[in-house]
C-alpha atoms as a PDB file:
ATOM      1  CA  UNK A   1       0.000   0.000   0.000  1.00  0.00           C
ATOM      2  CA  UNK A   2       1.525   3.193  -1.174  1.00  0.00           C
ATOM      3  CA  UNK A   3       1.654   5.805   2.127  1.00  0.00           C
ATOM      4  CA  UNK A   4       0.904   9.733   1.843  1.00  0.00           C
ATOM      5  CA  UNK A   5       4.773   9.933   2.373  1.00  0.00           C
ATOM      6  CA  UNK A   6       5.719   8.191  -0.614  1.00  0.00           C
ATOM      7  CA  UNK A   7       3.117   9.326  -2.725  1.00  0.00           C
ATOM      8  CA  UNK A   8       4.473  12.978  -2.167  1.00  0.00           C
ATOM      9  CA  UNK A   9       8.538  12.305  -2.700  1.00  0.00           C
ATOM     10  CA  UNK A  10      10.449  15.056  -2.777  1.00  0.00           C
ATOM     11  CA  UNK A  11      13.025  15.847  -5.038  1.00  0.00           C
ATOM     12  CA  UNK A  12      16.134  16.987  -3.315  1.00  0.00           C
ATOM     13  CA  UNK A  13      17.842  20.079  -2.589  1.00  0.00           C
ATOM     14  CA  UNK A  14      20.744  19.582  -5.065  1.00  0.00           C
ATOM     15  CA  UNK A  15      19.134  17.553  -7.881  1.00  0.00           C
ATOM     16  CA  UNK A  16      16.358  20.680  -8.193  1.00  0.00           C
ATOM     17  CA  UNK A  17      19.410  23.498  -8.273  1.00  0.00           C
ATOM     18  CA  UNK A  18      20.807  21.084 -11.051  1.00  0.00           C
ATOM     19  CA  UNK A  19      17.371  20.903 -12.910  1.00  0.00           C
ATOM     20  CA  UNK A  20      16.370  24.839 -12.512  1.00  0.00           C
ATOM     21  CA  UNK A  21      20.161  25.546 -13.783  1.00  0.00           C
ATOM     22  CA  UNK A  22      19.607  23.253 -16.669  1.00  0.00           C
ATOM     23  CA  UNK A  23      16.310  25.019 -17.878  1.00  0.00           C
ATOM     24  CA  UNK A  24      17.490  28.335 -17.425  1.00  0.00           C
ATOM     25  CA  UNK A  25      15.187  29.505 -15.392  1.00  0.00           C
ATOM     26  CA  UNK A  26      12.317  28.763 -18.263  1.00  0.00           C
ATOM     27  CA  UNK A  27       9.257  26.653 -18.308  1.00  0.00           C
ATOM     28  CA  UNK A  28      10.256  23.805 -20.253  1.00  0.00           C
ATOM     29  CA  UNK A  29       6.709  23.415 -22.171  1.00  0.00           C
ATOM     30  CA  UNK A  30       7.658  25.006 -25.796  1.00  0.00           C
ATOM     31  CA  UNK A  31       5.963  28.722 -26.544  1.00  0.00           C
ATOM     32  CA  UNK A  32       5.455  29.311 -22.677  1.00  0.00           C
ATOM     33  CA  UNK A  33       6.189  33.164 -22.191  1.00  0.00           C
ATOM     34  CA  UNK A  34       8.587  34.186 -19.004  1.00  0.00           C
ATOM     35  CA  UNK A  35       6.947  32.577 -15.974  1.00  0.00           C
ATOM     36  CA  UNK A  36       5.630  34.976 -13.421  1.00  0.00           C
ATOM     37  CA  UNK A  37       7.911  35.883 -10.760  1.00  0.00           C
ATOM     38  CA  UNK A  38       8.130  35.974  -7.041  1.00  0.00           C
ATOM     39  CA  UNK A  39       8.378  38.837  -4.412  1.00  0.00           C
ATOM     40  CA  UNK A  40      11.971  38.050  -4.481  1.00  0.00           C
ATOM     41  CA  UNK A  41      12.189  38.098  -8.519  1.00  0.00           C
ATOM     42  CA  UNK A  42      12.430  35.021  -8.338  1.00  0.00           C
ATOM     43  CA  UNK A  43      10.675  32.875 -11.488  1.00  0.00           C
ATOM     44  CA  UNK A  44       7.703  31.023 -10.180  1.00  0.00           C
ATOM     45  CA  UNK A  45       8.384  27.474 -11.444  1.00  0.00           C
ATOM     46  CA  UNK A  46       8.156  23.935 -10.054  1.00  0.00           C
ATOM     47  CA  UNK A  47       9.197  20.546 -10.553  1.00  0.00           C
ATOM     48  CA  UNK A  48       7.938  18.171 -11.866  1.00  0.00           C
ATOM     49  CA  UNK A  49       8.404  14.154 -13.112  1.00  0.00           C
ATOM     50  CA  UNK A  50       8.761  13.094 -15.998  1.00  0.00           C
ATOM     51  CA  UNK A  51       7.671   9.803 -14.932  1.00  0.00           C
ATOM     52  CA  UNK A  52       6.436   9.094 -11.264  1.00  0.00           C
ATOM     53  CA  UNK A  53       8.419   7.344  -9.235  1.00  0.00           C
ATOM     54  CA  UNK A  54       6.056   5.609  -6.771  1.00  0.00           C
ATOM     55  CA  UNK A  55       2.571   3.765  -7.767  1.00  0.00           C
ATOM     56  CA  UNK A  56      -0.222   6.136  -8.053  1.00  0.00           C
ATOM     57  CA  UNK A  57       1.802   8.996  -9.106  1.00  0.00           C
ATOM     58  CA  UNK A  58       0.884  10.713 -12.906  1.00  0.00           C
ATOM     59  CA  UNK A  59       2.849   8.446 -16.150  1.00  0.00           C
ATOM     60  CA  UNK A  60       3.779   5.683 -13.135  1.00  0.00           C
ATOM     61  CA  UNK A  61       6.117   2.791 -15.167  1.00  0.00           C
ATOM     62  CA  UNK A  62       7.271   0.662 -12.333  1.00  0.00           C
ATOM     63  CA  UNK A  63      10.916   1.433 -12.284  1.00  0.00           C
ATOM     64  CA  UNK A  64      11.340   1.978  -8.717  1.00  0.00           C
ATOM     65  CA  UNK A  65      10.301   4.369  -5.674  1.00  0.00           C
ATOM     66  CA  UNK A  66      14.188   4.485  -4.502  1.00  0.00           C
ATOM     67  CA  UNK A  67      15.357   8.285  -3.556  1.00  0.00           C
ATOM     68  CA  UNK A  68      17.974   7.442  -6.307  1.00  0.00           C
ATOM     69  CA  UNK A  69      15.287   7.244  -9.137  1.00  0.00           C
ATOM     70  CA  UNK A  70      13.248  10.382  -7.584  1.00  0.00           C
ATOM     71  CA  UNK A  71      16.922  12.598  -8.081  1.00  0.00           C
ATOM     72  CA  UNK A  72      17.361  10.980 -11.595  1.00  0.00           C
ATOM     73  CA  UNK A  73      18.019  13.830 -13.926  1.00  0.00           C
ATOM     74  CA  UNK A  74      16.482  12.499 -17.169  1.00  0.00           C
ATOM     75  CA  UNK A  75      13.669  12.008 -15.284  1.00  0.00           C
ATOM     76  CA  UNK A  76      13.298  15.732 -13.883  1.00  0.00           C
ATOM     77  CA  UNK A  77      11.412  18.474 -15.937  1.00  0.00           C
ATOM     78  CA  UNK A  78      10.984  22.262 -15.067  1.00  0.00           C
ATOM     79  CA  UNK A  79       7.200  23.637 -15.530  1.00  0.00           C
ATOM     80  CA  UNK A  80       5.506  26.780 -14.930  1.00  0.00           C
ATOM     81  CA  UNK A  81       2.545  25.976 -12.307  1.00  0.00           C
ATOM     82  CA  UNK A  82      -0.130  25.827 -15.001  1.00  0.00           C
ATOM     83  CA  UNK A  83       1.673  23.842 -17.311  1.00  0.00           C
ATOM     84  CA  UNK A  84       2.766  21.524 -14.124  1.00  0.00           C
ATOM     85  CA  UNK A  85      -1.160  21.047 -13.351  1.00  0.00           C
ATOM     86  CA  UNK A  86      -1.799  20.418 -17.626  1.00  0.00           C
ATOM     87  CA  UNK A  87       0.615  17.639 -17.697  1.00  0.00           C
ATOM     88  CA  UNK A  88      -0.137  15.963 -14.699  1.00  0.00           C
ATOM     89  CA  UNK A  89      -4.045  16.142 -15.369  1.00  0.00           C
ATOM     90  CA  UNK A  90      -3.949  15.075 -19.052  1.00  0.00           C
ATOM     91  CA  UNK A  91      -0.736  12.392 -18.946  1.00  0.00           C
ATOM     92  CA  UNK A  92      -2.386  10.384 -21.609  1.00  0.00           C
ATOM     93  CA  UNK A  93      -1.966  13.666 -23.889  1.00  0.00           C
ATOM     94  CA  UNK A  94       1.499  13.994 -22.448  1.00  0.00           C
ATOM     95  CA  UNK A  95       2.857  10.324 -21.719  1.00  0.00           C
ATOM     96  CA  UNK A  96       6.701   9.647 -21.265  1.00  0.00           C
ATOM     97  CA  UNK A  97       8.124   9.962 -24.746  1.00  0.00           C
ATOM     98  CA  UNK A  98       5.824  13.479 -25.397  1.00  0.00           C
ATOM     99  CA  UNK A  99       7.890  15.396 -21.892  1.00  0.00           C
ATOM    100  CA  UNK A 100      11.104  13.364 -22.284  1.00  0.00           C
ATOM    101  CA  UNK A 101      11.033  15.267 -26.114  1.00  0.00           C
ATOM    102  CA  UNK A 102       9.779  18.202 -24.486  1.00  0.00           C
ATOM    103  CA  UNK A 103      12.473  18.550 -21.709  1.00  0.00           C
ATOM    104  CA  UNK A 104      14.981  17.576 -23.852  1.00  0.00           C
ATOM    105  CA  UNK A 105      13.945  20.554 -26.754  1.00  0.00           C
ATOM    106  CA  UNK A 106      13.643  22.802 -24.208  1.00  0.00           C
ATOM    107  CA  UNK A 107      17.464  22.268 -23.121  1.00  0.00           C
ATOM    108  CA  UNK A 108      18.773  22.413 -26.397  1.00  0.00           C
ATOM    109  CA  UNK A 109      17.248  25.976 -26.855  1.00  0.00           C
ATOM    110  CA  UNK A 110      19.081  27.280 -23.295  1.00  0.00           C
ATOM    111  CA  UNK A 111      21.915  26.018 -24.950  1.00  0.00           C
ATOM    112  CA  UNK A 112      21.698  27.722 -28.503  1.00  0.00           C
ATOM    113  CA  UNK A 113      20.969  30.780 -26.327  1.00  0.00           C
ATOM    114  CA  UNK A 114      23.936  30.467 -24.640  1.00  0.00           C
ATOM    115  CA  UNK A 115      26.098  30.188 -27.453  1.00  0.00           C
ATOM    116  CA  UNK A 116      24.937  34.262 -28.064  1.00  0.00           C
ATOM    117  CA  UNK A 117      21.318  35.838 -29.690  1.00  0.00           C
ATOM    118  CA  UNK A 118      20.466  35.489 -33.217  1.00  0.00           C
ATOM    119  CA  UNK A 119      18.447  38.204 -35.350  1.00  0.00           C
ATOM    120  CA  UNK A 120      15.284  38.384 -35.717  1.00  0.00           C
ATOM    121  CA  UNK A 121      17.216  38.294 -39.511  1.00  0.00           C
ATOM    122  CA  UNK A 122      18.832  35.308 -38.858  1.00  0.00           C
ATOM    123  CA  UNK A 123      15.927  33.619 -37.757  1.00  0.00           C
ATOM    124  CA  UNK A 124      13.488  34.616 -40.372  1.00  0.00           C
ATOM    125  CA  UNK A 125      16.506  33.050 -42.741  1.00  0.00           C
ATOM    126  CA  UNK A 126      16.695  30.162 -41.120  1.00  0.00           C
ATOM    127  CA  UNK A 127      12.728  29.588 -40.733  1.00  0.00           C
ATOM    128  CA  UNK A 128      12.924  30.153 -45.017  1.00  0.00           C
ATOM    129  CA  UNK A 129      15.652  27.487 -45.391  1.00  0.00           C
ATOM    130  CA  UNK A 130      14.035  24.502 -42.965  1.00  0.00           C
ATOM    131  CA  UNK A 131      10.570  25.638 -45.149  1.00  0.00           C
ATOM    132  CA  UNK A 132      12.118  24.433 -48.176  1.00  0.00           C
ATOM    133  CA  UNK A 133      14.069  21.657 -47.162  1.00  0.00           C
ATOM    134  CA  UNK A 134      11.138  19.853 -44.931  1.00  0.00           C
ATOM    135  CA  UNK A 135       8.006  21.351 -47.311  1.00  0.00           C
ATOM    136  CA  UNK A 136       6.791  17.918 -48.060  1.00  0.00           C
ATOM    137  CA  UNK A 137       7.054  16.813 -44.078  1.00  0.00           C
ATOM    138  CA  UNK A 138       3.685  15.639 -43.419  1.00  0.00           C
ATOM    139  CA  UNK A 139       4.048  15.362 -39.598  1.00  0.00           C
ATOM    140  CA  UNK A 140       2.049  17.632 -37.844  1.00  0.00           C
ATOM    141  CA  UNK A 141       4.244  17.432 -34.337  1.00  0.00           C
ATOM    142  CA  UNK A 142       6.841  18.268 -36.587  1.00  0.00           C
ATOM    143  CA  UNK A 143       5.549  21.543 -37.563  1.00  0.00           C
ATOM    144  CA  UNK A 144       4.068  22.188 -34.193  1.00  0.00           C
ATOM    145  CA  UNK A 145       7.996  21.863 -32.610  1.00  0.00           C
ATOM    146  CA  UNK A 146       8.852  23.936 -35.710  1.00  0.00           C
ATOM    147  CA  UNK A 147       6.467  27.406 -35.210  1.00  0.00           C
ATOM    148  CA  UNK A 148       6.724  26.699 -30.927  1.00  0.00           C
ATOM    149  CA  UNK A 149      10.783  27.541 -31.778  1.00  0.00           C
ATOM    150  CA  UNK A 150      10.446  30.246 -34.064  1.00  0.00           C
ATOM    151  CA  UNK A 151       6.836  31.786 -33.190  1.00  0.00           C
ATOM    152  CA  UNK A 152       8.238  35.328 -35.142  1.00  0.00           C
ATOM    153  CA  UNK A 153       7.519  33.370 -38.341  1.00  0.00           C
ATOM    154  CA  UNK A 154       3.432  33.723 -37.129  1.00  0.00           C
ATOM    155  CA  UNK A 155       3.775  37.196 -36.931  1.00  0.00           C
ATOM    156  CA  UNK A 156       1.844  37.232 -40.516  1.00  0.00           C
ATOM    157  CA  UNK A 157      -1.215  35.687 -39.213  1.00  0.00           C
ATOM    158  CA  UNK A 158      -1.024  37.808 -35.953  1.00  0.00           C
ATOM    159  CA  UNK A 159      -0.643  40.762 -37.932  1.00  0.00           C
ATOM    160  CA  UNK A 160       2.452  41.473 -36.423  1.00  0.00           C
ATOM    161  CA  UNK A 161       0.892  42.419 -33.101  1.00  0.00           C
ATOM    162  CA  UNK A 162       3.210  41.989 -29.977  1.00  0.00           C
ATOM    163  CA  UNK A 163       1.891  38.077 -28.866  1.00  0.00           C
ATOM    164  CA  UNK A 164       3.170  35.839 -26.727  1.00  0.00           C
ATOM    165  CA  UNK A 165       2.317  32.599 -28.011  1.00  0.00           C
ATOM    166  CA  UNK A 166       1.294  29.576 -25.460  1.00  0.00           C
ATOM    167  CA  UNK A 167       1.081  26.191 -27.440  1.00  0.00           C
ATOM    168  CA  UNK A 168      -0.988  23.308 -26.627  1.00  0.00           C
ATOM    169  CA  UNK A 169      -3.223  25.253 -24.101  1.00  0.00           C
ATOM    170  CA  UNK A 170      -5.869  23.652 -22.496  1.00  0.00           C
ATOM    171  CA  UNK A 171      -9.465  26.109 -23.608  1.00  0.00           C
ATOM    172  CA  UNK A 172     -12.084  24.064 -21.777  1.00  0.00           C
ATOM    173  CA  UNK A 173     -14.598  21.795 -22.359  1.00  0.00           C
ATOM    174  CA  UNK A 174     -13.930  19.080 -19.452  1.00  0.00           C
ATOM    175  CA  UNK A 175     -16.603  16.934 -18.105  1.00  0.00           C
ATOM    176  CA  UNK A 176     -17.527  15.800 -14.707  1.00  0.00           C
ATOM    177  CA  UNK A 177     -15.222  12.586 -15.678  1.00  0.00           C
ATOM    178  CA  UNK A 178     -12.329  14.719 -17.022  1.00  0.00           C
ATOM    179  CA  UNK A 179     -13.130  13.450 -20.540  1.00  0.00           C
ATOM    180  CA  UNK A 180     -13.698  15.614 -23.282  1.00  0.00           C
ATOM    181  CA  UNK A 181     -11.242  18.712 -22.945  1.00  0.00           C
ATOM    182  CA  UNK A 182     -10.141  21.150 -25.885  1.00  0.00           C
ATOM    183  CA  UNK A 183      -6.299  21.311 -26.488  1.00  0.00           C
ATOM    184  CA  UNK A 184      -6.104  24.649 -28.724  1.00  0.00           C
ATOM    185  CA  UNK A 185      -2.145  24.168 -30.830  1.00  0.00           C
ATOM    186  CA  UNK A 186      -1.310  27.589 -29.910  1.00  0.00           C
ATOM    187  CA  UNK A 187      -3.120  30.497 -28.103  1.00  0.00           C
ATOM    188  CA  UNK A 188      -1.747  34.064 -28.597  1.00  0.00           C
ATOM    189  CA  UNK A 189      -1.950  36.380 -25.730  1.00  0.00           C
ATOM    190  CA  UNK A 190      -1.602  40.155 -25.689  1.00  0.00           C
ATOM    191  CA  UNK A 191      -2.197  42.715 -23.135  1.00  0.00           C
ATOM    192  CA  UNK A 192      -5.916  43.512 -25.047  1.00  0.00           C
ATOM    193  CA  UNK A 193      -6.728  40.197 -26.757  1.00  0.00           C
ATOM    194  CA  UNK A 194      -5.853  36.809 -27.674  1.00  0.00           C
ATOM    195  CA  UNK A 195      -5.887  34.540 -30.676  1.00  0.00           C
ATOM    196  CA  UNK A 196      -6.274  31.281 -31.633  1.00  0.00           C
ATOM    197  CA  UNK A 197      -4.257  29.045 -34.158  1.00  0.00           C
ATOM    198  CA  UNK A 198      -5.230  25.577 -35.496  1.00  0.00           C
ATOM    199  CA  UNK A 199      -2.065  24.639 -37.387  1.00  0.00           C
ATOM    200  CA  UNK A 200      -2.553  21.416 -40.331  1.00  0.00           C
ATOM    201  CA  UNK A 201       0.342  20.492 -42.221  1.00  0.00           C
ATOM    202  CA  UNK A 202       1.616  21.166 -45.740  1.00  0.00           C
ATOM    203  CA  UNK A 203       0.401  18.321 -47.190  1.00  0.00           C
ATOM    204  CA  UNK A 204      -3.580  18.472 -46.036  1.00  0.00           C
ATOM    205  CA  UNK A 205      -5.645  18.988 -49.092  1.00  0.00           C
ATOM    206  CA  UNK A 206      -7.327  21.918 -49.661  1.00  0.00           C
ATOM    207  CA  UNK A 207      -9.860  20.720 -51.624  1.00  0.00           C
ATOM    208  CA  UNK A 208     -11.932  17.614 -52.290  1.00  0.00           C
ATOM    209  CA  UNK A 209     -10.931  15.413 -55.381  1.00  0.00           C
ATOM    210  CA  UNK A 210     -13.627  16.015 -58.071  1.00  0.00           C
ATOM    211  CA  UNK A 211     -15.420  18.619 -59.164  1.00  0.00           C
ATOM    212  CA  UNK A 212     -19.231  18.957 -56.650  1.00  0.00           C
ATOM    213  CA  UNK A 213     -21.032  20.568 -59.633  1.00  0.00           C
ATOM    214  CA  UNK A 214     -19.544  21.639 -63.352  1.00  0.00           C
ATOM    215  CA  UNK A 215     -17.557  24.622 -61.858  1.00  0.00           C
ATOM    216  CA  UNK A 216     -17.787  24.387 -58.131  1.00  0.00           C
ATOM    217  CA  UNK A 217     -15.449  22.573 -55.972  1.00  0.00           C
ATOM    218  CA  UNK A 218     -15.729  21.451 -51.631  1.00  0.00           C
ATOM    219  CA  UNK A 219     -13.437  22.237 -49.636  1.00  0.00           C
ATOM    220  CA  UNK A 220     -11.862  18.832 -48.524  1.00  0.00           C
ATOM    221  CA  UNK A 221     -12.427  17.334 -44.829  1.00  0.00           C
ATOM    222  CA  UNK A 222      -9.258  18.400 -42.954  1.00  0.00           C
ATOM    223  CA  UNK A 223     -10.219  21.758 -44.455  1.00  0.00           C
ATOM    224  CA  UNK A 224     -13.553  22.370 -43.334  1.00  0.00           C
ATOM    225  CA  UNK A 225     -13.555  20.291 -39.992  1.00  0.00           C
ATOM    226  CA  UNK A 226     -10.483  22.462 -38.906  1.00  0.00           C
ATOM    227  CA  UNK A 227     -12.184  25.536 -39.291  1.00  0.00           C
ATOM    228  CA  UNK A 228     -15.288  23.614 -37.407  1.00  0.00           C
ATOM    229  CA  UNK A 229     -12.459  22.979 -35.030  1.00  0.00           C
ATOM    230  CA  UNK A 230     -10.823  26.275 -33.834  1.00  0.00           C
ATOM    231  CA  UNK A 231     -14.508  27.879 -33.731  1.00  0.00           C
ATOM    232  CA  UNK A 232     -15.219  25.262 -31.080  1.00  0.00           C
ATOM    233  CA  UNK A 233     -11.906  25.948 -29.477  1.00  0.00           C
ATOM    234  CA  UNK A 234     -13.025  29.764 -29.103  1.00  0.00           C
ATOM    235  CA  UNK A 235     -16.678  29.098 -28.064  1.00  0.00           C
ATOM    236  CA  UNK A 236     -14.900  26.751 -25.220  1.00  0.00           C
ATOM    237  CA  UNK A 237     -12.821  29.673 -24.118  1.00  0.00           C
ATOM    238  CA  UNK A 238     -15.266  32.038 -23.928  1.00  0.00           C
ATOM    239  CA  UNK A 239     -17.617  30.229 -22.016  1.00  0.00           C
ATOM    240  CA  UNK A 240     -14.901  28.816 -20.192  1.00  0.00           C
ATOM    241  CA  UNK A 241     -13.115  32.200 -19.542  1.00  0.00           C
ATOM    242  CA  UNK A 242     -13.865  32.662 -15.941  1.00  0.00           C
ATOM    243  CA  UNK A 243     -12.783  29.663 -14.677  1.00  0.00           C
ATOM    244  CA  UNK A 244      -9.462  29.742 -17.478  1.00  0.00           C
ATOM    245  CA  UNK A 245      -8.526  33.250 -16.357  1.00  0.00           C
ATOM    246  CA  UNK A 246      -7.692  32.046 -12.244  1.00  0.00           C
ATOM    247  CA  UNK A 247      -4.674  30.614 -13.708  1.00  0.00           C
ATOM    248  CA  UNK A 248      -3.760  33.031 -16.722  1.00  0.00           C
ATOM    249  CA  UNK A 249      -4.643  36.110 -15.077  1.00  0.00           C
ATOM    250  CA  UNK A 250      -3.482  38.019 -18.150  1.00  0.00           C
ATOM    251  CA  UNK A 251      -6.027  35.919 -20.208  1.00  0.00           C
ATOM    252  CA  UNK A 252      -8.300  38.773 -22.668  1.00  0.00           C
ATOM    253  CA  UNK A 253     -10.828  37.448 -25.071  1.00  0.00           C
ATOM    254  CA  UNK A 254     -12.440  40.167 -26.789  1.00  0.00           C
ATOM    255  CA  UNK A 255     -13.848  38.097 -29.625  1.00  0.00           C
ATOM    256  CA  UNK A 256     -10.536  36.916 -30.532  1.00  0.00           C
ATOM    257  CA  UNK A 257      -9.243  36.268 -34.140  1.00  0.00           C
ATOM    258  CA  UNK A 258      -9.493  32.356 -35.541  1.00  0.00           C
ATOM    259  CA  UNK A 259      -6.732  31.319 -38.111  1.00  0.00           C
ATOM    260  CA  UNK A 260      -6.145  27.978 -39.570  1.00  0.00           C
ATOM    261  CA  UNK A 261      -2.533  27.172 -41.199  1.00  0.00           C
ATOM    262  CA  UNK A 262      -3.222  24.251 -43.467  1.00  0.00           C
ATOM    263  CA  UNK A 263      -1.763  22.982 -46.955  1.00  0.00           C
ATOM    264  CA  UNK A 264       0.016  24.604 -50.237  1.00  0.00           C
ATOM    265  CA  UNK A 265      -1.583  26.211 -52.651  1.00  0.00           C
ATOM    266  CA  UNK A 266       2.173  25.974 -54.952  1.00  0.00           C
ATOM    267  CA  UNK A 267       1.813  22.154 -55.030  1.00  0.00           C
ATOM    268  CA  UNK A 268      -1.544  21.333 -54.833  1.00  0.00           C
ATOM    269  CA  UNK A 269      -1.586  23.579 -58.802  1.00  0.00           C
ATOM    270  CA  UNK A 270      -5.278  24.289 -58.471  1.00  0.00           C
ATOM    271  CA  UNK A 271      -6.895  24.691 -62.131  1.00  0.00           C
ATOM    272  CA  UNK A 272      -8.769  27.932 -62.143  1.00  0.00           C
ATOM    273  CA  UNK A 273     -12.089  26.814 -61.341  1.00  0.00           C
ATOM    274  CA  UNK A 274     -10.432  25.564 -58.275  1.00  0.00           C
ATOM    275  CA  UNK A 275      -9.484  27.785 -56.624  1.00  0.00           C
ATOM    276  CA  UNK A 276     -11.597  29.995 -57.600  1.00  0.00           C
ATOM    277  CA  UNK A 277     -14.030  27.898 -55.477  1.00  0.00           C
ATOM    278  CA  UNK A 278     -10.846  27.769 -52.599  1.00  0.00           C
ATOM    279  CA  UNK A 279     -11.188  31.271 -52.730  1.00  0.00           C
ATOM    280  CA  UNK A 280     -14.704  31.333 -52.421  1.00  0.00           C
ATOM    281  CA  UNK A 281     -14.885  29.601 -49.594  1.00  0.00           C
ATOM    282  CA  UNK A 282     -12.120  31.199 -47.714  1.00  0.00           C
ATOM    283  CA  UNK A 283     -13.551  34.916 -48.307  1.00  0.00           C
ATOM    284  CA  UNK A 284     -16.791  33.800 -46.851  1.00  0.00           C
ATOM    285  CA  UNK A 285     -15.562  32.446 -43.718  1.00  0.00           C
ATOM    286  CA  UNK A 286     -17.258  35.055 -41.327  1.00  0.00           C
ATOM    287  CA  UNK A 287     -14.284  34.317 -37.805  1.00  0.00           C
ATOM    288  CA  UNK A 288     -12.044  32.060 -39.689  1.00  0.00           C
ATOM    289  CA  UNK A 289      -8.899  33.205 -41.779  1.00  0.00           C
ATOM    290  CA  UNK A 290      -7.504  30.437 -43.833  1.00  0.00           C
ATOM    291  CA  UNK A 291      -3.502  31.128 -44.551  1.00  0.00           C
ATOM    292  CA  UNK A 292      -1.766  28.578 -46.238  1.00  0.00           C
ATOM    293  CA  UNK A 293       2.201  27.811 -46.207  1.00  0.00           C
ATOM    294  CA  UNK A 294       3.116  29.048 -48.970  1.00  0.00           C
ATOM    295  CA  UNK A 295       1.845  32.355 -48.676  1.00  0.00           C
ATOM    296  CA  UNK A 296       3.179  32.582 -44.929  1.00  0.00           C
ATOM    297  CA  UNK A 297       6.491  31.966 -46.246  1.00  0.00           C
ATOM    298  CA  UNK A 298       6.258  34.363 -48.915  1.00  0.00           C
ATOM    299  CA  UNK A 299       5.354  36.613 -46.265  1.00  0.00           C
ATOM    300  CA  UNK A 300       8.421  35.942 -44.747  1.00  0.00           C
ATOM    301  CA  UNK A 301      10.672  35.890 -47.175  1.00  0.00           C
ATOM    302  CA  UNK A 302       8.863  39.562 -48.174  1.00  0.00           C
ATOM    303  CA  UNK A 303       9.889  40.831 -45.075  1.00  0.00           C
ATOM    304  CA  UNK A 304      13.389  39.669 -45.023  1.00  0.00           C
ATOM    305  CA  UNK A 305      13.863  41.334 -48.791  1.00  0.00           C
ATOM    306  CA  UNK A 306      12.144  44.405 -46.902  1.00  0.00           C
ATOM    307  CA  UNK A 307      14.912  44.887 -43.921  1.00  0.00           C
ATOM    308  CA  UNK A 308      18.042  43.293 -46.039  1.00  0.00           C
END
């Protein structure tokens, strides 16, 4: 039987300096803005593991309840409080693998910022080149790790506003049996507003195959249901937004802007009746903007002629 006392092991003294060192004094969960300090200036972060080390405890895997496995670095992530309480409350969205990738990301961005600060320049060049050498990636993790990195190349859909942009937030939706909650891919926060971002891959279609009358053409599944999507991710923040703003007290949502990032207009080659219809449907969305790759990267690589 597993006592209160083991069920609540502590980490210890030194193997918490090591871990707080390690992250750099930065929630580990990728896009989290600067946590929120303490009276002392202090950043307000905790603990937490990776994978419990007694029975009962959140992703448990029966390796062993020893104070040696508790202090076991690999097995030690840094969280902000409300990403702490995400994790812990949805570990089949975040099992093992997802916070072992997570903690590990998170370290090898302390260390490139270490090494000395990039421009914005540099960045936006960089963003370009991975674009063209991982276009055809069809992994949507991928490109969520990708825009959590370098969250200046979403300045387009954000209309350059000054965001901070959370990713994977948690917008509401849970039922009495903790079933059923809506994990948004990234939430942009500002001191008047926020916005939301359902990001697709390159690869989903844009449209369906086959034309739905002579001239007219659907929009394909992935298309339409992630539109469907992020307007049910804002209706679950708004009438969740009491309850979501005790833990993001800087939370605003003044009917906040819906885009979708989905597909590639370049390689799907759309005949004109196509997209006309893609077009179409896009300019009638009422809360949605539709932005595909492509024409984010062009964007980008607009800006970067702009300022070189």
């Amino acid at each position: 039987m597993t006592t209160n006392r083991t069920r609540h092991l502590r980490v210890s003294r030194a193997a918490a300096r090591e871990a707080f060192a390690l992250a750099g004094g930065r929630c580990s969960f990728p896009g989290c803005p600067t946590p929120r300090t303490l009276d002392n200036g202090l950043p307000l972060l905790e603990i937490a593991y990776i994978a419990s080390p007694v029975p009962g405890g959140p992703r448990y895997l029966n390796i062993t309840s020893s104070r040696d496995a508790a202090d076991q670095s690999d097995n030690i992530i840094v969280l902000c409080p409300t990403h702490h309480a995400l994790v812990d409350s949805n570990w089949e969205a975040y099992p093992v693998k997802i916070l072992r990738q997570m903690r590990e990301g998170h370290l090898e961005r302390v260390n490139q910022a270490l090494d000395g600060p990039r421009t914005a320049t540099s960045r936006l060049t960089e963003a370009l080149e991975v674009w063209e050498r991982e276009r055809c990636n069809t992994s949507e993790e991928y490109w969520q790790k990708f825009f959590a990195e370098r969250p200046e190349a979403l300045a387009i859909p954000l209309e350059g506003k000054a965001y901070s942009l959370l990713s994977k937030c948690y917008v509401g939706g849970k039922t009495v049996t903790n079933a059923g909650g809506n994990v948004l891919d990234f939430l942009a926060l500002n001191s008047g507003n926020c916005a939301l971002l359902e990001i697709k891959t390159p690869s989903a279609r844009l449209l369906t195959n086959g034309a739905y009358r002579t001239n007219a053409f659907a929009p394909s599944r992935e298309l339409s249901g992630s539109c469907v999507q992020v307007l049910t991710y804002r209706d679950s923040l708004i009438r969740h937004f009491t309850s979501l703003a005790v833990s993001t007290p800087d939370l605003r949502a003044v009917s906040p802007p819906c885009t979708v990032l989905i597909g590639d207009l370049e390689s799907e080659k759309m005949s004109g009746n196509e997209r006309h219809s893609f077009e179409l449907f896009r300019s009638a969305l009422k809360d949605v903007r539709v932005l595909t790759y492509d024409e984010l990267f062009t964007g980008v690589r607009m800006v970067l002629d702009a300022i070189s």
